[in-house]
C-alpha atoms as a PDB file:
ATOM      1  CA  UNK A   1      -6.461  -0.230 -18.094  1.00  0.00           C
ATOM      2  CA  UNK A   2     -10.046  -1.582 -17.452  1.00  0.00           C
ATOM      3  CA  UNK A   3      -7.995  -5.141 -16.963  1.00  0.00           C
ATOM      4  CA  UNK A   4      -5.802  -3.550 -14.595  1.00  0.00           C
ATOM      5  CA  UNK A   5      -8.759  -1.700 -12.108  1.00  0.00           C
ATOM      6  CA  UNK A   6     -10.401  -5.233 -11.959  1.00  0.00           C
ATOM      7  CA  UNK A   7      -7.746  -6.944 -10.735  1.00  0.00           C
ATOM      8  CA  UNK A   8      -6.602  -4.887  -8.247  1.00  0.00           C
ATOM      9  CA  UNK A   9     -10.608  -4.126  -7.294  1.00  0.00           C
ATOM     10  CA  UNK A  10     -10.040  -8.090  -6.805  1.00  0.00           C
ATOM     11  CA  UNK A  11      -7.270  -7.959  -4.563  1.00  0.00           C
ATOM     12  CA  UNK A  12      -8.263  -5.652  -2.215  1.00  0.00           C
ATOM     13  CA  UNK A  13     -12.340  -6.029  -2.436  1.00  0.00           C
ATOM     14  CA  UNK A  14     -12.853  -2.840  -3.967  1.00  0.00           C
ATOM     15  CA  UNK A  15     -12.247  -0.302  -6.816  1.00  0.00           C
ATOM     16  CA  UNK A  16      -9.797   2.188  -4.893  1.00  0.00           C
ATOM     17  CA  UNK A  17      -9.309   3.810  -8.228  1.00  0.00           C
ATOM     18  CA  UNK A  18     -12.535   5.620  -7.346  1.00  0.00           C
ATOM     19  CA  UNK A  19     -12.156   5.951  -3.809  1.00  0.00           C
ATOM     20  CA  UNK A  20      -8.429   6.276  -3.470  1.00  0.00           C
ATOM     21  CA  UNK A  21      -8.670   9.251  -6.190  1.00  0.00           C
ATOM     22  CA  UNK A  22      -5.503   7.535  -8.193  1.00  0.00           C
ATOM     23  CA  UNK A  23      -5.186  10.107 -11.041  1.00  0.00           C
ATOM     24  CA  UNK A  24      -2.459   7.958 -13.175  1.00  0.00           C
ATOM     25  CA  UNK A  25      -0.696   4.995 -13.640  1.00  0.00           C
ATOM     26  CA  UNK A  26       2.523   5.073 -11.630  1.00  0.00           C
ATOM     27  CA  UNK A  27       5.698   5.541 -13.422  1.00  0.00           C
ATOM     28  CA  UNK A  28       7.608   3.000 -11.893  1.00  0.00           C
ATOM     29  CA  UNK A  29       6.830   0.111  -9.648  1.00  0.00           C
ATOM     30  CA  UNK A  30      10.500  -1.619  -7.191  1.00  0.00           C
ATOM     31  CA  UNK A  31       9.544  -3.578  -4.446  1.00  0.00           C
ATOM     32  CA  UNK A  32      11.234  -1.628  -0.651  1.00  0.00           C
ATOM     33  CA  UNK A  33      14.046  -3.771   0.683  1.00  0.00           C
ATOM     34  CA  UNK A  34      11.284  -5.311   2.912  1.00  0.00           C
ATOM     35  CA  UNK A  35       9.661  -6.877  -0.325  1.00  0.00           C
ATOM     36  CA  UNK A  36      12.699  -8.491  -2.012  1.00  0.00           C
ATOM     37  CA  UNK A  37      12.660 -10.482  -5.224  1.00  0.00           C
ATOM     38  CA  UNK A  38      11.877  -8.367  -7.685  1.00  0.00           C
ATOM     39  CA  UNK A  39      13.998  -5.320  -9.269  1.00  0.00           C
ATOM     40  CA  UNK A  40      12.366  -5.248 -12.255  1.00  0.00           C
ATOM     41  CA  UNK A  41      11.111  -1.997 -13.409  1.00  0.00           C
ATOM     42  CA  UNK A  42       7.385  -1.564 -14.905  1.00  0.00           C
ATOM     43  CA  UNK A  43       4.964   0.679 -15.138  1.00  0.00           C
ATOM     44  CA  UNK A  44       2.098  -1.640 -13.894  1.00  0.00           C
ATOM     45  CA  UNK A  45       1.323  -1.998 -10.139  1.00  0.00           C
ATOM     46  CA  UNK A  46       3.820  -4.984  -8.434  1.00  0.00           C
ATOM     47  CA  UNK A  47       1.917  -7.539  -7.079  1.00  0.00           C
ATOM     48  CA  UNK A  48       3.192  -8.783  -4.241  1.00  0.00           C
ATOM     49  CA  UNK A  49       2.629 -12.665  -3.617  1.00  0.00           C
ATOM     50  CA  UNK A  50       2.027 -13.606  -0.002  1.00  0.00           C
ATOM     51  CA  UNK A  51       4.406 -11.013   1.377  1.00  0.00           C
ATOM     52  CA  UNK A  52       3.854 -10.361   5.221  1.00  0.00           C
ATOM     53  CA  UNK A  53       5.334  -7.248   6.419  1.00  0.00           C
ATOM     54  CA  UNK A  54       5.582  -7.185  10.380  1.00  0.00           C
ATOM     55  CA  UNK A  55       6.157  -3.824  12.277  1.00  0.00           C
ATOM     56  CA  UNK A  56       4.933  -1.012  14.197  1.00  0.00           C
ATOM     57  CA  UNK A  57       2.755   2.214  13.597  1.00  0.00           C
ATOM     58  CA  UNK A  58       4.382   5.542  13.280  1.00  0.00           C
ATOM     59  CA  UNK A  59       1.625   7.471  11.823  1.00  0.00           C
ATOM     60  CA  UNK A  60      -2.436   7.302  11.043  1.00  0.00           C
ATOM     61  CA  UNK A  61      -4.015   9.148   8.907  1.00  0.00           C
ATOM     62  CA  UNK A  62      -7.716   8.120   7.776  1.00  0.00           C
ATOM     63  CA  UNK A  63      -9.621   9.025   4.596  1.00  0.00           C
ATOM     64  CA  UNK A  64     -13.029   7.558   3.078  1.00  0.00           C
ATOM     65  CA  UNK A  65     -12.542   4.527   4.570  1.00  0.00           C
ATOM     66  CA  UNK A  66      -8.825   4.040   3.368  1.00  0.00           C
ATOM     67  CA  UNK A  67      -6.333   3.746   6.663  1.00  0.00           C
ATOM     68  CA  UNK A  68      -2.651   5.017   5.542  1.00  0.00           C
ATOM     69  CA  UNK A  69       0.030   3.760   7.731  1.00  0.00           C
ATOM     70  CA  UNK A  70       3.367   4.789   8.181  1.00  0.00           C
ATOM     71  CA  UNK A  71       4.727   1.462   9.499  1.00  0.00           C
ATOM     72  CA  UNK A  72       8.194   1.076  10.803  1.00  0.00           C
ATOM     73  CA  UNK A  73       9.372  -2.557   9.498  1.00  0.00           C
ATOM     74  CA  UNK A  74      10.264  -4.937  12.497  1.00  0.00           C
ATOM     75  CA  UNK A  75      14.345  -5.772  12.607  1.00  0.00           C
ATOM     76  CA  UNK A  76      15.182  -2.510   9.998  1.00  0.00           C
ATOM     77  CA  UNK A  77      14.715   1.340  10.419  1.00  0.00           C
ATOM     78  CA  UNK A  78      13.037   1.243   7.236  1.00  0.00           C
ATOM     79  CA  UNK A  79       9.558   2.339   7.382  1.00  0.00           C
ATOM     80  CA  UNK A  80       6.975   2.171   4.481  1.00  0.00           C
ATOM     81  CA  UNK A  81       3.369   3.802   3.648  1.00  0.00           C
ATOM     82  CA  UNK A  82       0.822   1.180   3.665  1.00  0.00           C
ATOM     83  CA  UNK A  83      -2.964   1.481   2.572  1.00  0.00           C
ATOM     84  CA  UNK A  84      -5.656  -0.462   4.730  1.00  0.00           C
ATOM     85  CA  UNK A  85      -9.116  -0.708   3.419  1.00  0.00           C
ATOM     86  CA  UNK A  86     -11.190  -0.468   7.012  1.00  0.00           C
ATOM     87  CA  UNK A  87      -9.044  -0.871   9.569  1.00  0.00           C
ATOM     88  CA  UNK A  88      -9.176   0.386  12.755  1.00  0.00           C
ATOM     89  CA  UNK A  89      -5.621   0.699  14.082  1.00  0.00           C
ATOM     90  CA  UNK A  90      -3.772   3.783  16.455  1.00  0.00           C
ATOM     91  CA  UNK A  91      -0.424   4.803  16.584  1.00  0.00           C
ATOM     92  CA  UNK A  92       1.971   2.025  18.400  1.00  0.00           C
ATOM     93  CA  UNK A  93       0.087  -0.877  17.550  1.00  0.00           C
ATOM     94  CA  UNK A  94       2.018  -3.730  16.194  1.00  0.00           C
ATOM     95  CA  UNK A  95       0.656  -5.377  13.316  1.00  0.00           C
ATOM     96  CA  UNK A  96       1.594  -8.149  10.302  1.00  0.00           C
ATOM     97  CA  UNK A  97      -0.123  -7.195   7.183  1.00  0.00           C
ATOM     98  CA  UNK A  98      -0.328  -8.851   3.813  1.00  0.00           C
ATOM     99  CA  UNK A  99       1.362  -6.748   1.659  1.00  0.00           C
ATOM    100  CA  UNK A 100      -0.192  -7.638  -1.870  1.00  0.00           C
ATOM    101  CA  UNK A 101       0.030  -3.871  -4.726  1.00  0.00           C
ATOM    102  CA  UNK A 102       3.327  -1.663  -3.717  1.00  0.00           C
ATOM    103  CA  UNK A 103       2.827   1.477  -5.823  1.00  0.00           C
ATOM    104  CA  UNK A 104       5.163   4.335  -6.980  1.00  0.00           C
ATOM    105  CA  UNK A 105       3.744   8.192  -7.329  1.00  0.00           C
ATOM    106  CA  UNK A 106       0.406   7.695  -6.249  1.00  0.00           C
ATOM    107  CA  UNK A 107      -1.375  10.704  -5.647  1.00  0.00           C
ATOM    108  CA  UNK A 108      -4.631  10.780  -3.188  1.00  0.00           C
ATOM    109  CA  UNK A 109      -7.210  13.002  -4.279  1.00  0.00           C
ATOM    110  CA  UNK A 110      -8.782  12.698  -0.985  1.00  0.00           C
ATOM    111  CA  UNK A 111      -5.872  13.482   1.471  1.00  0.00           C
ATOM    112  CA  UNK A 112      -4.493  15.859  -1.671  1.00  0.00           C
ATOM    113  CA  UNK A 113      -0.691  13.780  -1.365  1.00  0.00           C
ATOM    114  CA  UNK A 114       1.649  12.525  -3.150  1.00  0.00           C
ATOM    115  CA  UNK A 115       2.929   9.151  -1.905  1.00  0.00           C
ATOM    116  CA  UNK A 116       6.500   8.044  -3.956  1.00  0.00           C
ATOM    117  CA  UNK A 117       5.817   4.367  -2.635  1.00  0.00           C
ATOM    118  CA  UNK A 118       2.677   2.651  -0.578  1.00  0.00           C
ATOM    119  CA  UNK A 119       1.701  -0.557  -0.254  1.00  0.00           C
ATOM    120  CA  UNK A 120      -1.624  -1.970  -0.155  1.00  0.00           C
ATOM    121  CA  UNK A 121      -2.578  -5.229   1.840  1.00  0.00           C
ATOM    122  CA  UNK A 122      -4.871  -6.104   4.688  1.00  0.00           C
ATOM    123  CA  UNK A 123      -3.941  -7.063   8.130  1.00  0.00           C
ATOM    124  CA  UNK A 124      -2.574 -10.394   9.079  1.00  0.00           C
ATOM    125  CA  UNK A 125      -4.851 -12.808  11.052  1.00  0.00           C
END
């Protein structure tokens, strides 16, 4: 587990195991249509190589310095949860982020949610 918390602390620059308030492991881990190639089940986080998702915010909510997104996917109506570490974005902005962990059943201590599937990345540059 230890293993596991260090390399996603790598990934996104931080431990969000002890910010994020992630209680579990998730249960199962299948990339949304928007991050094809893999539909292989595990119960480790998917790590998502290079991946750029490009689309538009729906929603905003900020907690402890996490941004979750609900981000409509450009050229689909699918939309997905994605967690930024710092960013400062608004409802409507239009965005490409790097989508690098997808996670199933995470549960934030902080907001006090349940998300089936999010996504954490940074923003594009």
């Amino acid at each position: 587990m230890s293993q596991l918390k260090e390399r996603i602390a790598g990934v996104l620059g931080l431990s969000f195991f002890g910010i994020l308030g992630c209680s579990s492991q998730p249960t199962a881990v299948v990339p949304p249509a928007g991050l094809a190639g893999s539909n292989v089940l595990t119960t480790e986080p998917s790590v998502v190589p290079a991946k750029i998702l490009h689309g538009k915010v729906q929603e905003v909510v900020a907690e402890k310095g996490v941004t979750y997104l609900l981000f409509a996917l450009e050229g689909s109506e699918q939309k997905v949860w994605v967690a930024l570490v710092g960013a400062q974005v608004k409802v409507g902005d239009k965005l490409s982020i790097n989508a690098e962990i997808e996670m199933r059943d995470f549960f934030s201590k902080g907001l006090n949610r349940k998300f089936n599937s999010i996504i954490f990345g940074k923003i594009a540059a």
